[in-house]
N, C-alpha and C. Protein backbone atom coordinates (compact mmCIF):
# COMPACT_ATOMS: atom_id res chain seq x y z
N UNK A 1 53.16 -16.80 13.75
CA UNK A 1 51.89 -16.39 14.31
C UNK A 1 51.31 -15.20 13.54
N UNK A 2 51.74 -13.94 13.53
CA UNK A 2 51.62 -12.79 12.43
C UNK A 2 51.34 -13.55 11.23
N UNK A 3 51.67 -14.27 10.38
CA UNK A 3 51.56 -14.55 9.04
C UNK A 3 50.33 -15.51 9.32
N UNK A 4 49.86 -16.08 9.91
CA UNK A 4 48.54 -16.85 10.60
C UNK A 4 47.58 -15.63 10.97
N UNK A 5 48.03 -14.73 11.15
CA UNK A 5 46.78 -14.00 11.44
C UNK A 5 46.52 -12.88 10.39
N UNK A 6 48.21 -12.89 9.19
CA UNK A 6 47.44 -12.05 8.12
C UNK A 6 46.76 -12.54 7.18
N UNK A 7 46.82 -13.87 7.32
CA UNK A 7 46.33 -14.85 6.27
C UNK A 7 45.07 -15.39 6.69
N UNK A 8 44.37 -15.15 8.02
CA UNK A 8 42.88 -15.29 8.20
C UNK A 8 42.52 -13.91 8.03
N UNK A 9 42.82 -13.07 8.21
CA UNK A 9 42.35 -11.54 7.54
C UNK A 9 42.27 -11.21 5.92
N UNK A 10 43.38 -11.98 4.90
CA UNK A 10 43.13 -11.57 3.96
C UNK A 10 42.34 -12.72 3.49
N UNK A 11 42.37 -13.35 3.87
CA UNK A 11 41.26 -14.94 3.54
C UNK A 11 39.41 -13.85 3.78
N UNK A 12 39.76 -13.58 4.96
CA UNK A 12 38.02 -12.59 5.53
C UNK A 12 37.56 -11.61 4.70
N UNK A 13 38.59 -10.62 4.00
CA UNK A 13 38.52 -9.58 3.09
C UNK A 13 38.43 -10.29 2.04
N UNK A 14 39.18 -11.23 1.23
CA UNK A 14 38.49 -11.88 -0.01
C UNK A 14 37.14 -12.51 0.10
N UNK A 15 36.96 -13.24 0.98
CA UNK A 15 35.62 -13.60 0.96
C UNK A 15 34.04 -13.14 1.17
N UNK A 16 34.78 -11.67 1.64
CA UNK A 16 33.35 -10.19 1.77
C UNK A 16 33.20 -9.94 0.28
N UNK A 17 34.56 -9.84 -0.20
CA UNK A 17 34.21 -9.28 -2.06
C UNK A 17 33.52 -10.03 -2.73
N UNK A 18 33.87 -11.33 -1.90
CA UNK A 18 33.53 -12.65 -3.26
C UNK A 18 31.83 -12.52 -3.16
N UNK A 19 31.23 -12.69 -1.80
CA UNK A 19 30.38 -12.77 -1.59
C UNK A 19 29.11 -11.32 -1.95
N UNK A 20 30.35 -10.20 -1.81
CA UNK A 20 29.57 -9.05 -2.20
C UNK A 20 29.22 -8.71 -3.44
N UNK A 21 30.24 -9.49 -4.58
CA UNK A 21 30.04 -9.15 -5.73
C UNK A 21 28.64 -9.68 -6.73
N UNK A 22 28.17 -11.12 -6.20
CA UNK A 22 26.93 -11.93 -6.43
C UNK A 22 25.32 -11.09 -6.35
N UNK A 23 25.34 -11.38 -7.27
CA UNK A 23 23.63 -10.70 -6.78
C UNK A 23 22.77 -11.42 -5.92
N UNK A 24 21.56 -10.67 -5.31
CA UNK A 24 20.94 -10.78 -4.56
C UNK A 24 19.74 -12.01 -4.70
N UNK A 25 19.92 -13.22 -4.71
CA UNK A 25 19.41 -14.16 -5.17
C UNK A 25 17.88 -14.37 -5.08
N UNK A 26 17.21 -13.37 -3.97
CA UNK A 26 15.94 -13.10 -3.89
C UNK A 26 15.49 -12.16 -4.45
N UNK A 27 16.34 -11.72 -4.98
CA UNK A 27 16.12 -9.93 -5.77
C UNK A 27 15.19 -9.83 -6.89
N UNK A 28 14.30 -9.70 -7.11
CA UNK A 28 13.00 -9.57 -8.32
C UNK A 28 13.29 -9.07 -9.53
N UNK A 29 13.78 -9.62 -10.34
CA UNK A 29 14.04 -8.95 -11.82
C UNK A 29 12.83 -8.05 -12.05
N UNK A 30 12.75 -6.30 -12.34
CA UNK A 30 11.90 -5.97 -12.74
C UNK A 30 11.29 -5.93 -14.07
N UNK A 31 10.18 -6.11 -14.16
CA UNK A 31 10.03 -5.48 -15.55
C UNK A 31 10.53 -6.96 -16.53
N UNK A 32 10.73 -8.03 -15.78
CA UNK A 32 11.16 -9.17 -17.16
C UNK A 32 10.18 -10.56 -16.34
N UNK A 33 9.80 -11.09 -17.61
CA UNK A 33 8.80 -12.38 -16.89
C UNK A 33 9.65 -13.25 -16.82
N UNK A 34 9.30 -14.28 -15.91
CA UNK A 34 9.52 -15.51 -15.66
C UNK A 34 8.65 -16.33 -15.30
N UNK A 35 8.81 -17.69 -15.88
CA UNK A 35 10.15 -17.66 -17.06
C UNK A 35 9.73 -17.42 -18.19
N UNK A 36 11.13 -17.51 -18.51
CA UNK A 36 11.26 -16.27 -20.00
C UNK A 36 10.47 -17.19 -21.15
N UNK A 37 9.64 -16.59 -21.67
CA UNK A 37 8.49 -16.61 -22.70
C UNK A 37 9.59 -17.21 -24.12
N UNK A 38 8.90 -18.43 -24.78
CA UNK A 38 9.38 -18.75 -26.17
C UNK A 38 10.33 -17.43 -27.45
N UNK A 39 9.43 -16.36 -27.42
CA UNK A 39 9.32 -15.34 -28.09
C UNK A 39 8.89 -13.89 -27.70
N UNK A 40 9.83 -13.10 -27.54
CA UNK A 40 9.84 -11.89 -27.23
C UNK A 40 10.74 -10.59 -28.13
N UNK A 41 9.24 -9.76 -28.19
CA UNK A 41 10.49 -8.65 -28.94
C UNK A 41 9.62 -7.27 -28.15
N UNK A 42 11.08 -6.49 -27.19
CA UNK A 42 11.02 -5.67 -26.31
C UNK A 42 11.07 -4.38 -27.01
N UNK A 43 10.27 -3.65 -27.27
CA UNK A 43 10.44 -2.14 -28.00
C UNK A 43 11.36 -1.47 -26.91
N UNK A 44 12.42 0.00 -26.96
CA UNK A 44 12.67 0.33 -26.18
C UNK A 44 12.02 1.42 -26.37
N UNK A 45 10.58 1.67 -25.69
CA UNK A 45 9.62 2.57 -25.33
C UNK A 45 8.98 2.30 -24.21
N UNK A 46 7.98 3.89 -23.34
CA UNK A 46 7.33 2.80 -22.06
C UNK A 46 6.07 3.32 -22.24
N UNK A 47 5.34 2.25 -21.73
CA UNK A 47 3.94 3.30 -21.43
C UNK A 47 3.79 3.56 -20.01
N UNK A 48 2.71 3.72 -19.95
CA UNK A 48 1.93 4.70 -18.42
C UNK A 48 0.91 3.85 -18.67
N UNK A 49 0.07 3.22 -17.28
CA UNK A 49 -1.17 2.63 -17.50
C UNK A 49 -1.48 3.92 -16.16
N UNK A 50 -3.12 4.69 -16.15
CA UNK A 50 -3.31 5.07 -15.54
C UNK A 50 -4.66 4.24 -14.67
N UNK A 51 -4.60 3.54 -13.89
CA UNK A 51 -5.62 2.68 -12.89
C UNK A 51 -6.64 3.38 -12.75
N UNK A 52 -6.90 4.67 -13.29
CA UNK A 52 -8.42 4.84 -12.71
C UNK A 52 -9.04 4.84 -14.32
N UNK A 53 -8.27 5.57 -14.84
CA UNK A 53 -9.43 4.52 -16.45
C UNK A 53 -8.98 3.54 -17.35
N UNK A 54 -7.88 2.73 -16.51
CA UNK A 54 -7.59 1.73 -17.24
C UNK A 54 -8.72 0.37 -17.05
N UNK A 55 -9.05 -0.40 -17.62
CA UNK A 55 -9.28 -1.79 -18.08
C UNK A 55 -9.32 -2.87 -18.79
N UNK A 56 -9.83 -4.12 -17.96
CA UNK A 56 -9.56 -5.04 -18.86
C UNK A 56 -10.70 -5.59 -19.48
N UNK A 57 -10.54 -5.76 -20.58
CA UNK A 57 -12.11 -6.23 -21.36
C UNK A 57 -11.86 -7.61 -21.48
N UNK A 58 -12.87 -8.49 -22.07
CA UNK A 58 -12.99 -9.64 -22.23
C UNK A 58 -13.99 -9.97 -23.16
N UNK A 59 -13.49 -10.56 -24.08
CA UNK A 59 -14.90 -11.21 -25.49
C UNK A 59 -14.92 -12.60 -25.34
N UNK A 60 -14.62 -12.97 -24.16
CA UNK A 60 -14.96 -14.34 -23.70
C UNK A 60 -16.78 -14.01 -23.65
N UNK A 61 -17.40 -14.00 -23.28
CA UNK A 61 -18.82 -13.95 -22.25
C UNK A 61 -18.58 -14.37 -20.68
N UNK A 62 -19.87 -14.68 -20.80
CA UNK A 62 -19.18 -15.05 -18.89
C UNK A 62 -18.66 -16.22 -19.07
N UNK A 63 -17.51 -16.19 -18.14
CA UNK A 63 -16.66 -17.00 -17.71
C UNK A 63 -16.23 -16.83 -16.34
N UNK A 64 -16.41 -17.68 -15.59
CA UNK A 64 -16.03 -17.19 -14.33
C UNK A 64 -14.33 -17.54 -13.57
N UNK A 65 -14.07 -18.17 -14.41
CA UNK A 65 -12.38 -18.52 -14.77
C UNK A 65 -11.91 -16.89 -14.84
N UNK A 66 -11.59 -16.44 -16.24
CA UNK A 66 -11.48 -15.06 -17.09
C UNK A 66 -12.20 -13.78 -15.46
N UNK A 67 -13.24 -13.94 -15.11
CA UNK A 67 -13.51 -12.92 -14.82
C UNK A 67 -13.22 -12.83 -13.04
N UNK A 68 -13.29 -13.79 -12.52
CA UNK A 68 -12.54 -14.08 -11.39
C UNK A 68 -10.85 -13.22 -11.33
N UNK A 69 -10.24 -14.26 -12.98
CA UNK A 69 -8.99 -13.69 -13.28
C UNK A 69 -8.75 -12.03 -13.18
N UNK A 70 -9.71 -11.63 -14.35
CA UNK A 70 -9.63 -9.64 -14.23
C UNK A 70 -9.64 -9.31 -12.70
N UNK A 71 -10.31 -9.73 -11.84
CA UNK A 71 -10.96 -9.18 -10.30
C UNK A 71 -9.21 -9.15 -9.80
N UNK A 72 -8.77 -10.64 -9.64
CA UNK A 72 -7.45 -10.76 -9.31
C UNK A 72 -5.99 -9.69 -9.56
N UNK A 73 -6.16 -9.90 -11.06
CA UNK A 73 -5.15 -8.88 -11.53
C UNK A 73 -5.09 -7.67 -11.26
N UNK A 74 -6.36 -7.04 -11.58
CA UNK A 74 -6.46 -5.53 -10.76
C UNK A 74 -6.52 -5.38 -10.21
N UNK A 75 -6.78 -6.55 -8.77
CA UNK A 75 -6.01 -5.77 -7.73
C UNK A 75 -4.68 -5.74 -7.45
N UNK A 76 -4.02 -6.80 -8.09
CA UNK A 76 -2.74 -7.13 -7.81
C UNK A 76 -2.02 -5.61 -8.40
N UNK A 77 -2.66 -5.35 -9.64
CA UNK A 77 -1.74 -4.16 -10.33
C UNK A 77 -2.01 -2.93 -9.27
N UNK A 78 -3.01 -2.98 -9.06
CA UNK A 78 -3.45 -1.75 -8.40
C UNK A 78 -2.97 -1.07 -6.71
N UNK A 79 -2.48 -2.96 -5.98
CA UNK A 79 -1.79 -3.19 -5.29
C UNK A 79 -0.17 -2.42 -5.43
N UNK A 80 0.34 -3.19 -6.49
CA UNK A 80 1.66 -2.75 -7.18
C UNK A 80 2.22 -1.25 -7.40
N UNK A 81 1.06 -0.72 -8.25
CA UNK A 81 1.27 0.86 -8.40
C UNK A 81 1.03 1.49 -7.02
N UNK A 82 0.31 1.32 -6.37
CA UNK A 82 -0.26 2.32 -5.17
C UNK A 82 0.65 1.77 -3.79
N UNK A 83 1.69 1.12 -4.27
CA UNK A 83 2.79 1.06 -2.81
C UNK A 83 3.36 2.06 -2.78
N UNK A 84 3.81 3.24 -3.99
CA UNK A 84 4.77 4.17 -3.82
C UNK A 84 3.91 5.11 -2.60
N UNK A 85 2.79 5.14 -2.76
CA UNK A 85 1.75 5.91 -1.90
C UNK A 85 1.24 7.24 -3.17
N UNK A 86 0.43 7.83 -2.21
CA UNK A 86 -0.22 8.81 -3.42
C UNK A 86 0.84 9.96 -3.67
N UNK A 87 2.06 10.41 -3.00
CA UNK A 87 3.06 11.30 -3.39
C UNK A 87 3.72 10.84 -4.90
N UNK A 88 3.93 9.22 -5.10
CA UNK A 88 4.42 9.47 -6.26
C UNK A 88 3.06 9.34 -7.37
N UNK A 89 2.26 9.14 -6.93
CA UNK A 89 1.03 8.98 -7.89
C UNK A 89 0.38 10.29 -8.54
N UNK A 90 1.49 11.59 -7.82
CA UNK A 90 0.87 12.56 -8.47
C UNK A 90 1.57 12.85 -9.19
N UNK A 91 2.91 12.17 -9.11
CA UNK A 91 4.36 12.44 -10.08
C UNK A 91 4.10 11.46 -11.82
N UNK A 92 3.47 10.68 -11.13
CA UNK A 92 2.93 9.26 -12.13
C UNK A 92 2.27 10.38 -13.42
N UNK A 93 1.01 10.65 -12.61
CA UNK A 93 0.12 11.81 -13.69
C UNK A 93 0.96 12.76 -14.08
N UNK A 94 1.66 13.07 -13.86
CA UNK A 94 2.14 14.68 -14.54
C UNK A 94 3.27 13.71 -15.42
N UNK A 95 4.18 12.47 -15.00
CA UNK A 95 4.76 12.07 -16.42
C UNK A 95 4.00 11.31 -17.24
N UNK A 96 2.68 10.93 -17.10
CA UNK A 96 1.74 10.51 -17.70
C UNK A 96 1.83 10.81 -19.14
N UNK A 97 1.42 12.23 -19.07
CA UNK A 97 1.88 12.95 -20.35
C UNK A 97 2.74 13.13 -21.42
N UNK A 98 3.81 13.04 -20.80
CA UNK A 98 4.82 12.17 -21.61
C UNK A 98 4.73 11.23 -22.63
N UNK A 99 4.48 10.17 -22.12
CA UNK A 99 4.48 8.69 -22.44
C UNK A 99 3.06 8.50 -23.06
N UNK A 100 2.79 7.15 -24.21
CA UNK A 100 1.31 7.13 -24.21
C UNK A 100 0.77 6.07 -23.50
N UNK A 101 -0.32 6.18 -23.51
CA UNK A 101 -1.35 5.90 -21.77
C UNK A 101 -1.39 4.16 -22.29
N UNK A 102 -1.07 3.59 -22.17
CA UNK A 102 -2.40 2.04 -21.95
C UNK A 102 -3.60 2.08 -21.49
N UNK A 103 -4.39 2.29 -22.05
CA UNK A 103 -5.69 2.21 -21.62
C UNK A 103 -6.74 0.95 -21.11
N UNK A 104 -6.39 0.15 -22.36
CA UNK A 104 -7.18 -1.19 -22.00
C UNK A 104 -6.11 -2.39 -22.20
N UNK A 105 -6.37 -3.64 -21.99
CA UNK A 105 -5.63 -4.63 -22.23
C UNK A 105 -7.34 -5.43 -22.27
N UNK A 106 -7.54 -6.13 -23.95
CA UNK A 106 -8.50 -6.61 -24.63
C UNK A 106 -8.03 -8.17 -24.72
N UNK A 107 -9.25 -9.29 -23.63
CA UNK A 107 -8.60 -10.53 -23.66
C UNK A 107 -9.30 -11.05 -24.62
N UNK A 108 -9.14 -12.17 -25.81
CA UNK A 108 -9.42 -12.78 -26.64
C UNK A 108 -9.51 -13.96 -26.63
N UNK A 109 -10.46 -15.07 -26.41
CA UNK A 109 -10.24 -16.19 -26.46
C UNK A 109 -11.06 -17.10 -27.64
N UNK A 110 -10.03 -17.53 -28.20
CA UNK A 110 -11.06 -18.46 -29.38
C UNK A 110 -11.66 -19.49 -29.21
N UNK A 111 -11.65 -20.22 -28.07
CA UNK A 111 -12.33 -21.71 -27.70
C UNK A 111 -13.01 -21.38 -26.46
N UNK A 112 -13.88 -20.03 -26.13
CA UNK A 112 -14.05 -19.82 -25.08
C UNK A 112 -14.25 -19.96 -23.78
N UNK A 113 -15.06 -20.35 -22.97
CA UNK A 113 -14.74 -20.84 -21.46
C UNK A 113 -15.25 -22.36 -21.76
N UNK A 114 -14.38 -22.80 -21.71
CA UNK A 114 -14.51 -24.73 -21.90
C UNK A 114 -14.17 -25.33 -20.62
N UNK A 115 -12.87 -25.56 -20.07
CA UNK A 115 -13.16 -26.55 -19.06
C UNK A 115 -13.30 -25.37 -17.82
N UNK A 116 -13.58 -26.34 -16.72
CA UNK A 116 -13.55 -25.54 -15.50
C UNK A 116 -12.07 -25.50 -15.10
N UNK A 117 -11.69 -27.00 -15.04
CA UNK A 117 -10.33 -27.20 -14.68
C UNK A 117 -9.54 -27.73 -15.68
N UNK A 118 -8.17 -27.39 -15.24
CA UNK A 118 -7.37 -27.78 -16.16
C UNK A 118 -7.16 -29.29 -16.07
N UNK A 119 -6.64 -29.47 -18.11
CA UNK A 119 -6.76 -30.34 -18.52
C UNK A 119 -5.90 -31.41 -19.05
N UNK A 120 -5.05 -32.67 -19.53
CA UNK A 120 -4.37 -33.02 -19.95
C UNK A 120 -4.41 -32.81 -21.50
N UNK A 121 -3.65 -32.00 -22.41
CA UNK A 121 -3.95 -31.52 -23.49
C UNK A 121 -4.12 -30.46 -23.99
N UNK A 122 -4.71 -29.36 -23.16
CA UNK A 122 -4.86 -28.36 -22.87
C UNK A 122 -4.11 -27.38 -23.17
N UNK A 123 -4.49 -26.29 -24.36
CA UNK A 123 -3.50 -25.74 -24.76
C UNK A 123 -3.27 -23.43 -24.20
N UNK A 124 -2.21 -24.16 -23.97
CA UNK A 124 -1.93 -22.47 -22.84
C UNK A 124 -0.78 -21.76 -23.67
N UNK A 125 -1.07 -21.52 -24.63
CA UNK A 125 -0.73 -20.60 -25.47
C UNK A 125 -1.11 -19.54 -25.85
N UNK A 126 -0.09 -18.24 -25.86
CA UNK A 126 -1.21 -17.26 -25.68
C UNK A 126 -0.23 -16.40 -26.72
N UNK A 127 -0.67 -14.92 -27.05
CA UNK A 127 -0.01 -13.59 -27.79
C UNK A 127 -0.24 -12.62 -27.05
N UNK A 128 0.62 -11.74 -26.60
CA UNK A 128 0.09 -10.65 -26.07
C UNK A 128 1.38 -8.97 -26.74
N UNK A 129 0.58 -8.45 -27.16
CA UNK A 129 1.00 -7.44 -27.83
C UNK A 129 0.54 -5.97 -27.02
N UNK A 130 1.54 -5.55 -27.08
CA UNK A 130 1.35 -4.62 -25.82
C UNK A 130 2.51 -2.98 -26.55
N UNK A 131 1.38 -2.45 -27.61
CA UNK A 131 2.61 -1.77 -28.61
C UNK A 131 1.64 -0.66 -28.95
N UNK A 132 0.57 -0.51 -28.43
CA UNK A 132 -0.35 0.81 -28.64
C UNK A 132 -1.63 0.84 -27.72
N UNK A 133 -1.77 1.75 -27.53
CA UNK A 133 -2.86 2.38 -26.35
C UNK A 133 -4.03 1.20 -25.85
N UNK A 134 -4.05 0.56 -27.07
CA UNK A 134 -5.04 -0.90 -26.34
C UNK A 134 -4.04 -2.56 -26.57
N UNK A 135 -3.82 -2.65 -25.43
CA UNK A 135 -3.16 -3.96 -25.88
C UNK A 135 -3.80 -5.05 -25.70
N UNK A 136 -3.43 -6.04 -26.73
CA UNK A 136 -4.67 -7.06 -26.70
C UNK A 136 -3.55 -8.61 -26.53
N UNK A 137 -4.42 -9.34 -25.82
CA UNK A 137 -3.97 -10.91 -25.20
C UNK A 137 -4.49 -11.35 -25.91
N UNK A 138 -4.15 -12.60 -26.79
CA UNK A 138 -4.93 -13.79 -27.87
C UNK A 138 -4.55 -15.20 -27.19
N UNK A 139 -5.50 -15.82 -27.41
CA UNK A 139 -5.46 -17.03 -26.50
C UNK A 139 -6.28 -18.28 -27.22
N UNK A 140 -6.01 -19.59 -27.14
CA UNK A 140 -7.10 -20.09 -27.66
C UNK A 140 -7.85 -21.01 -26.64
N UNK A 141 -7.31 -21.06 -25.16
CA UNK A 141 -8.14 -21.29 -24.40
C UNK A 141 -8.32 -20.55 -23.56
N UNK A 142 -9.11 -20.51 -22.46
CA UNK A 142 -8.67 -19.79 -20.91
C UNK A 142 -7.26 -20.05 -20.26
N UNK A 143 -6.55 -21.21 -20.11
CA UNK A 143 -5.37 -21.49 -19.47
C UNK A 143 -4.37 -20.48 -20.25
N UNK A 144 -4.46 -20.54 -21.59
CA UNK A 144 -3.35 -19.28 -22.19
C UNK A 144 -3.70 -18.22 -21.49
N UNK A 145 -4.74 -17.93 -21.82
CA UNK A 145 -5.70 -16.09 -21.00
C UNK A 145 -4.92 -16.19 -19.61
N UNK A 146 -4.76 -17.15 -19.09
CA UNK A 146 -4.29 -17.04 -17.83
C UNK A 146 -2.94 -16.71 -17.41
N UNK A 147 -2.23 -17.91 -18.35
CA UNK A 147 -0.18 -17.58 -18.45
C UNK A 147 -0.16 -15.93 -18.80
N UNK A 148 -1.13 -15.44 -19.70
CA UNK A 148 -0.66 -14.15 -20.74
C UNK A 148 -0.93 -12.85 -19.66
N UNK A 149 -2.05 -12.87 -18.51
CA UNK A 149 -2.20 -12.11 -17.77
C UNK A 149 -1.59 -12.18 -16.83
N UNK A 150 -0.51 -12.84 -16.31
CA UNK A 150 0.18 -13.44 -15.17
C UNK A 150 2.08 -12.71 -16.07
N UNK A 151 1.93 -13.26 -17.35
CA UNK A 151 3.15 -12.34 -17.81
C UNK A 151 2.81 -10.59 -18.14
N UNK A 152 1.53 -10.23 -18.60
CA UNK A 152 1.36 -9.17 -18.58
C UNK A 152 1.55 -8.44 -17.20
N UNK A 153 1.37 -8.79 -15.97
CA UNK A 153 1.56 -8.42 -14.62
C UNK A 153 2.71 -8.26 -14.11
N UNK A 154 3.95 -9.15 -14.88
CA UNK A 154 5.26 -9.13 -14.19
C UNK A 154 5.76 -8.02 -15.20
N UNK A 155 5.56 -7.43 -16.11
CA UNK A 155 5.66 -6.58 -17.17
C UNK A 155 6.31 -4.93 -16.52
N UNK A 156 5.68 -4.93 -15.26
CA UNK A 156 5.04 -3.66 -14.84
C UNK A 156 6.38 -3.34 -14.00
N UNK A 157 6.84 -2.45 -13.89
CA UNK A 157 8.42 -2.47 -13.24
C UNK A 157 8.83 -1.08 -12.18
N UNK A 158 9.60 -1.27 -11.24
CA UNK A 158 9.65 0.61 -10.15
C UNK A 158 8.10 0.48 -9.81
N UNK A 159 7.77 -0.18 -9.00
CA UNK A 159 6.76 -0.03 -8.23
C UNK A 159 6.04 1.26 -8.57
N UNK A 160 5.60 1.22 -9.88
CA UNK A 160 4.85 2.50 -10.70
C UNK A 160 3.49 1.99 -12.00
N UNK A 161 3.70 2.96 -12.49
CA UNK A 161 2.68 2.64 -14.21
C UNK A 161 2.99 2.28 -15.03
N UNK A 162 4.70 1.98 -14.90
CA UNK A 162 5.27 1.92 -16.52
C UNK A 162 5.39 0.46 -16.93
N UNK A 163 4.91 0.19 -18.34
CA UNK A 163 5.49 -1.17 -18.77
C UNK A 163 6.11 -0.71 -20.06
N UNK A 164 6.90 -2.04 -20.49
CA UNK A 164 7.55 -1.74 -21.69
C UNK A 164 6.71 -1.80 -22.67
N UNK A 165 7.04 -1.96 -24.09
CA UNK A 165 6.33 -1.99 -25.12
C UNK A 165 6.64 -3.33 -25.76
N UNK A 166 6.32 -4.55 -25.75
CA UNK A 166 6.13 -5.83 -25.41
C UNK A 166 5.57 -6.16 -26.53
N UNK A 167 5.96 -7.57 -27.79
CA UNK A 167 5.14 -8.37 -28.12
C UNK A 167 5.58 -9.70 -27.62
N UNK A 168 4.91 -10.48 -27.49
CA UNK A 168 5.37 -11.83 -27.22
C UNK A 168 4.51 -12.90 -27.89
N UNK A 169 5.03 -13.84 -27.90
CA UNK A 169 4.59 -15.56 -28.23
C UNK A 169 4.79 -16.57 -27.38
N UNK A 170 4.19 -17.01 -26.77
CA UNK A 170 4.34 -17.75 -25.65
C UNK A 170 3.56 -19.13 -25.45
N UNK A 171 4.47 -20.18 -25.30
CA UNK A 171 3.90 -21.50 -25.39
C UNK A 171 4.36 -22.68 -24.50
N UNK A 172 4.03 -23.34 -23.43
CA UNK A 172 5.05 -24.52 -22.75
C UNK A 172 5.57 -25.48 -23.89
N UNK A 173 7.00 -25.10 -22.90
CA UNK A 173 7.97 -25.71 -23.69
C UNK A 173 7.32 -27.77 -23.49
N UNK A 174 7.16 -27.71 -22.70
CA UNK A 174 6.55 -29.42 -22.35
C UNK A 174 5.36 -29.34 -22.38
N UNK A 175 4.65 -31.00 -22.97
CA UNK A 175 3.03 -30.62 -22.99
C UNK A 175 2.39 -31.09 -21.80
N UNK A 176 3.44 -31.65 -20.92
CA UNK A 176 2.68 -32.53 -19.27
C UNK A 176 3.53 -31.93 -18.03
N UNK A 177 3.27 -31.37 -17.35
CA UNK A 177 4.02 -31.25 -16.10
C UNK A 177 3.51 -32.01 -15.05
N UNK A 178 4.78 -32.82 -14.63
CA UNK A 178 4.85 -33.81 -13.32
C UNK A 178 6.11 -34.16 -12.81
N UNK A 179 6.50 -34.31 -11.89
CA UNK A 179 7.64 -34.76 -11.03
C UNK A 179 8.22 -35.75 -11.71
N UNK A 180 9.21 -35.85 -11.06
CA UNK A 180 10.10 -37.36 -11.51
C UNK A 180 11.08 -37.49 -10.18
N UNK A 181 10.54 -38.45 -9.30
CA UNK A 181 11.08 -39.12 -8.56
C UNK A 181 12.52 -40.02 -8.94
N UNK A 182 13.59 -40.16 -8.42
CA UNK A 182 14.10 -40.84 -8.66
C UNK A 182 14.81 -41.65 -7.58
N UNK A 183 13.93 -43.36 -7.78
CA UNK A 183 13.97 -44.08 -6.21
C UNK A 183 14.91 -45.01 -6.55
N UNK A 184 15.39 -45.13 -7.51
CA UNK A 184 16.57 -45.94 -7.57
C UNK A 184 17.69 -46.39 -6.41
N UNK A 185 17.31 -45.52 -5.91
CA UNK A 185 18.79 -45.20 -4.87
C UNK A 185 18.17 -45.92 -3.66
């Protein structure tokens, strides 16, 4: 009986470790996109984006895709930084200084606002270089502009200003996404 009951106890204690040792499967990788981009090379430097004179430009023209998009993102970033509340936002500015600022993030698109919706063919490939005070997104449609501002966003890490110093190349690995049923069964 004793050896039955030390052996559901040490069975209970191995299985707290086992279970404790796993990471947190909902847990948010900071600061790394997903999923992970074709091509990446991570400087180990950070910047500071400061939200009240940071922006995003666009040499699209109007597009209401692209500019819908900017409306979105800034708030999302702006969302992001301003959870710490304004106590660490005054800590933000004073290490501001430190670090150099991001100022703008400059979107580029070479086939400019073409479809409304997405397309079969459609190419969402984008560059985004993010390695001096203006970082610029290259794209040759809107759908890239879109992946590249969606990885530029997960970039941002500690619920703060800082991103890394980032170039990337980024392209779907497949040119069709769709399900695959399998009714065989």
């Amino acid at each position: 009986m004793w050896l039955f009951i030390i052996a559901v106890i040490f069975g209970h204690v191995l299985q707290q470790e086992f279970v404790e040792s796993w990471p947190d499967p909902y847990l948010r990788s900071k600061g790394a996109i997903w999923p992970q981009p074709q091509y990446i090379t991570i400087v180990d430097e950070l910047m500071t984006v400061n939200l009240e004179t940071f922006t995003f430009l666009s040499t699209v023209g109007e597009c209401e895709i692209i500019d819908k998009a900017i409306t979105r993102y800034y708030k999302r970033l702006r969302g992001k930084i301003e959870f710490n509340g304004s106590k660490n936002m005054k800590r933000q500015s004073i290490k501001a200084m430190d670090d150099q600022v991001l100022s703008n993030l400059t979107i580029i698109v070479k086939e400019g606002c073409t479809d409304r919706f997405p397309q079969f063919g459609m190419d969402e490939s984008y560059k985004l270089n993010i390695t001096s005070s203006d970082g610029i997104l290259r794209a040759n449609q809107v759908w890239g502009a879109l992946r590249g501002m969606e990885s530029f966003a997960q970039l941002f890490f500690d619920n703060n200003a800082k991103i890394r110093k980032v170039l990337i190349n980024d392209y779907p690995r497949f040119l069709h996404r769709g399900v695959l049923l399998d009714t065989a069964r």
